[in-house]
C-alpha atoms as a PDB file:
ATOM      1  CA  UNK A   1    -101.232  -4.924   3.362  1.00  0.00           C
ATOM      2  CA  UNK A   2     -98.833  -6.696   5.456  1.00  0.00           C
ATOM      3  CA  UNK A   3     -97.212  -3.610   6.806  1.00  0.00           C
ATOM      4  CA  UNK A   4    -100.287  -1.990   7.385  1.00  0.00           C
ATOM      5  CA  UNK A   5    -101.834  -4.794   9.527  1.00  0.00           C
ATOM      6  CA  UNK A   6     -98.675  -5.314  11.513  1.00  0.00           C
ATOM      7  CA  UNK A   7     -96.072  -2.847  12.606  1.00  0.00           C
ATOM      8  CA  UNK A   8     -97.584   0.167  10.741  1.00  0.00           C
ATOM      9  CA  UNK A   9    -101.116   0.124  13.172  1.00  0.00           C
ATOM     10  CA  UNK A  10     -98.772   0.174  16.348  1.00  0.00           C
ATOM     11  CA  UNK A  11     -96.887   3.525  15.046  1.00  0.00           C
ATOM     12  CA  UNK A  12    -100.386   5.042  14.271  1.00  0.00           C
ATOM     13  CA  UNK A  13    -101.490   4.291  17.674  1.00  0.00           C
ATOM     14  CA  UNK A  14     -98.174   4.884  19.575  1.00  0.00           C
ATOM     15  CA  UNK A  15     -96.651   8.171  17.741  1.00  0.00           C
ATOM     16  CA  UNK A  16     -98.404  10.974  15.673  1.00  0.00           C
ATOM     17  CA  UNK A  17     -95.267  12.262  14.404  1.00  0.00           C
ATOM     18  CA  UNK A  18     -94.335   9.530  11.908  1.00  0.00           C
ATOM     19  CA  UNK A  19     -95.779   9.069   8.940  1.00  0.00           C
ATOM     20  CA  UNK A  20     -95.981   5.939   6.397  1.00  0.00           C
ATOM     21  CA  UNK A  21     -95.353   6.837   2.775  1.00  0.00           C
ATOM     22  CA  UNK A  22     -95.843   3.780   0.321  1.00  0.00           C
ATOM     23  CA  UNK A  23     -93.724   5.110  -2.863  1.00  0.00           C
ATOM     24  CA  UNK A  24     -94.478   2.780  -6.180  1.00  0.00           C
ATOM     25  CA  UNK A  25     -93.149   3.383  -9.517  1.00  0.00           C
ATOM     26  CA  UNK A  26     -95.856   2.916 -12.560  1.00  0.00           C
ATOM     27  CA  UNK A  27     -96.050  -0.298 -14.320  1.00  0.00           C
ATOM     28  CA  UNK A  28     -95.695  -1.328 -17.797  1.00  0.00           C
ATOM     29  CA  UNK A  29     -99.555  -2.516 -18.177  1.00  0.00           C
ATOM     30  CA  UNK A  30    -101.754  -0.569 -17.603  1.00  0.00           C
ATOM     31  CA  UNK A  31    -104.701  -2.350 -16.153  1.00  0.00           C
ATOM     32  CA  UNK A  32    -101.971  -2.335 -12.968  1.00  0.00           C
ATOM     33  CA  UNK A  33    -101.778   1.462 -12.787  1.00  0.00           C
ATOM     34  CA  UNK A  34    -105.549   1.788 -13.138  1.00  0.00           C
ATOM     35  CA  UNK A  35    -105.298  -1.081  -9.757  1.00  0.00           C
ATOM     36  CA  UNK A  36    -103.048   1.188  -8.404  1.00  0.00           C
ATOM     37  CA  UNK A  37    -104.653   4.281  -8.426  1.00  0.00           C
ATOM     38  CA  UNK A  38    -107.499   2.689  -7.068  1.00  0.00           C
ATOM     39  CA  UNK A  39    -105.547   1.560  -4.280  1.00  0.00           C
ATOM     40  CA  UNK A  40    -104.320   5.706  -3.594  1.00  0.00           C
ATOM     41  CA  UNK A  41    -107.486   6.615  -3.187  1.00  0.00           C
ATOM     42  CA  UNK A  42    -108.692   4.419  -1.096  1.00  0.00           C
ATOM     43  CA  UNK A  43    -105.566   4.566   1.630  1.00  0.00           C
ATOM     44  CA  UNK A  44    -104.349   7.531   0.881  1.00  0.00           C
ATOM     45  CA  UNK A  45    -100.329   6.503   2.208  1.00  0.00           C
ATOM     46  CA  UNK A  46     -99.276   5.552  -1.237  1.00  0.00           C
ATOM     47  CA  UNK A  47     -97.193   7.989  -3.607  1.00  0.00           C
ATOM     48  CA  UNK A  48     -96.588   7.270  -7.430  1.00  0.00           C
ATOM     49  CA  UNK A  49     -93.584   8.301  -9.008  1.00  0.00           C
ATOM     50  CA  UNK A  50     -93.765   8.880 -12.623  1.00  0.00           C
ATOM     51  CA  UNK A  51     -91.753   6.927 -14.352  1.00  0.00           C
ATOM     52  CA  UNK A  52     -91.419   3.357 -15.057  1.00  0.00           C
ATOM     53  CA  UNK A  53     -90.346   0.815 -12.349  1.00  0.00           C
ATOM     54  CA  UNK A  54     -87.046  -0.661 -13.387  1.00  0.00           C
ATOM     55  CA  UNK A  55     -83.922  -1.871 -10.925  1.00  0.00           C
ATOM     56  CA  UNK A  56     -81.552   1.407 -12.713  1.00  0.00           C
ATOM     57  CA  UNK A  57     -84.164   3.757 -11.548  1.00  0.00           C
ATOM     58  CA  UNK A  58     -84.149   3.568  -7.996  1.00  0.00           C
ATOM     59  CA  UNK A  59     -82.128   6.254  -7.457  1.00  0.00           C
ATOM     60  CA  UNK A  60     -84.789   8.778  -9.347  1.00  0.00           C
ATOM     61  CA  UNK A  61     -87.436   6.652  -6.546  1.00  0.00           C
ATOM     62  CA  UNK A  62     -84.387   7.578  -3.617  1.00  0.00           C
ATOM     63  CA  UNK A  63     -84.846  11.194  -4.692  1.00  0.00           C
ATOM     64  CA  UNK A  64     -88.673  11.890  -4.806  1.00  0.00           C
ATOM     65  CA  UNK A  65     -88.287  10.044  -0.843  1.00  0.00           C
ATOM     66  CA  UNK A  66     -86.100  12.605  -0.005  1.00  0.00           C
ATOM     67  CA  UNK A  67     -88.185  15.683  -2.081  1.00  0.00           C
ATOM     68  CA  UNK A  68     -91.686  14.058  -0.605  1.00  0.00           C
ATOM     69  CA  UNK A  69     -89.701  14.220   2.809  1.00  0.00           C
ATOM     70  CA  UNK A  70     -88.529  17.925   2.830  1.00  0.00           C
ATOM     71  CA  UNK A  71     -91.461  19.409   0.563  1.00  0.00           C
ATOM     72  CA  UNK A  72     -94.499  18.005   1.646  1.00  0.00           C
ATOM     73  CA  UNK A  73     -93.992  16.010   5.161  1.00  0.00           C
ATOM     74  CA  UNK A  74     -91.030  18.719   5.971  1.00  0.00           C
ATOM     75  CA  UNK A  75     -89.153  16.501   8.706  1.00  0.00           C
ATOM     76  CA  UNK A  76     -85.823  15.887   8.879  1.00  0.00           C
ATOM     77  CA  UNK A  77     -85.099  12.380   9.891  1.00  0.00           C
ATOM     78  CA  UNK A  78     -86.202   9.285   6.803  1.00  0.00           C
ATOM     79  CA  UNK A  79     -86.268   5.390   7.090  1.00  0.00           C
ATOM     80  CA  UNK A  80     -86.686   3.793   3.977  1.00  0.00           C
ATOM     81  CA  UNK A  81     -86.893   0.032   3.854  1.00  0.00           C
ATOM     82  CA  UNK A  82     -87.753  -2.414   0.729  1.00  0.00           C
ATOM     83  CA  UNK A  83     -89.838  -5.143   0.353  1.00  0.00           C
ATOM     84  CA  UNK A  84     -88.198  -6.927  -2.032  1.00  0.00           C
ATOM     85  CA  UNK A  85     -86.734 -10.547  -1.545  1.00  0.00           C
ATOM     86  CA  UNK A  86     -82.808 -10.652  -1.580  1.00  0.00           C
END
């Protein structure tokens, strides 16, 4: 929600040829998935890949960015940034 409420309403406002893509890998309990899902539907600028989240999987998460990129958004330039604390 952060990046929604701050940069990410300036670029809707400012550029219609950039789109935000939220990619999440499932989780290990379910009732978080079900949360998830929830969470698609309702904003629509999520994508779940299917596998388990786990640190030696993000390259499989690197690769469905690039495949979302080039088969469904078809552009040729990607930014991908992480959220997670150093």
């Amino acid at each position: 929600m952060a990046i929604r409420k701050s940069w990410m309403q300036y670029q809707l406002i400012k550029s219609s040829n950039v789109v935000t893509r939220f990619f999440v890998a499932l989780h290990e309990r379910n009732k978080v998935n079900v949360e998830l899902k929830k969470e698609v539907e309702f904003f629509g600028d999520i994508v779940i890949v299917p596998y388990m989240d786990h640190y030696d999987l993000v390259v499989l998460k690197i690769v469905a960015i690039c495949e979302y990129a080039v088969c469904v958004a078809s552009t040729k330039n990607i930014m991908k940034c992480d959220d997670d604390p150093l």
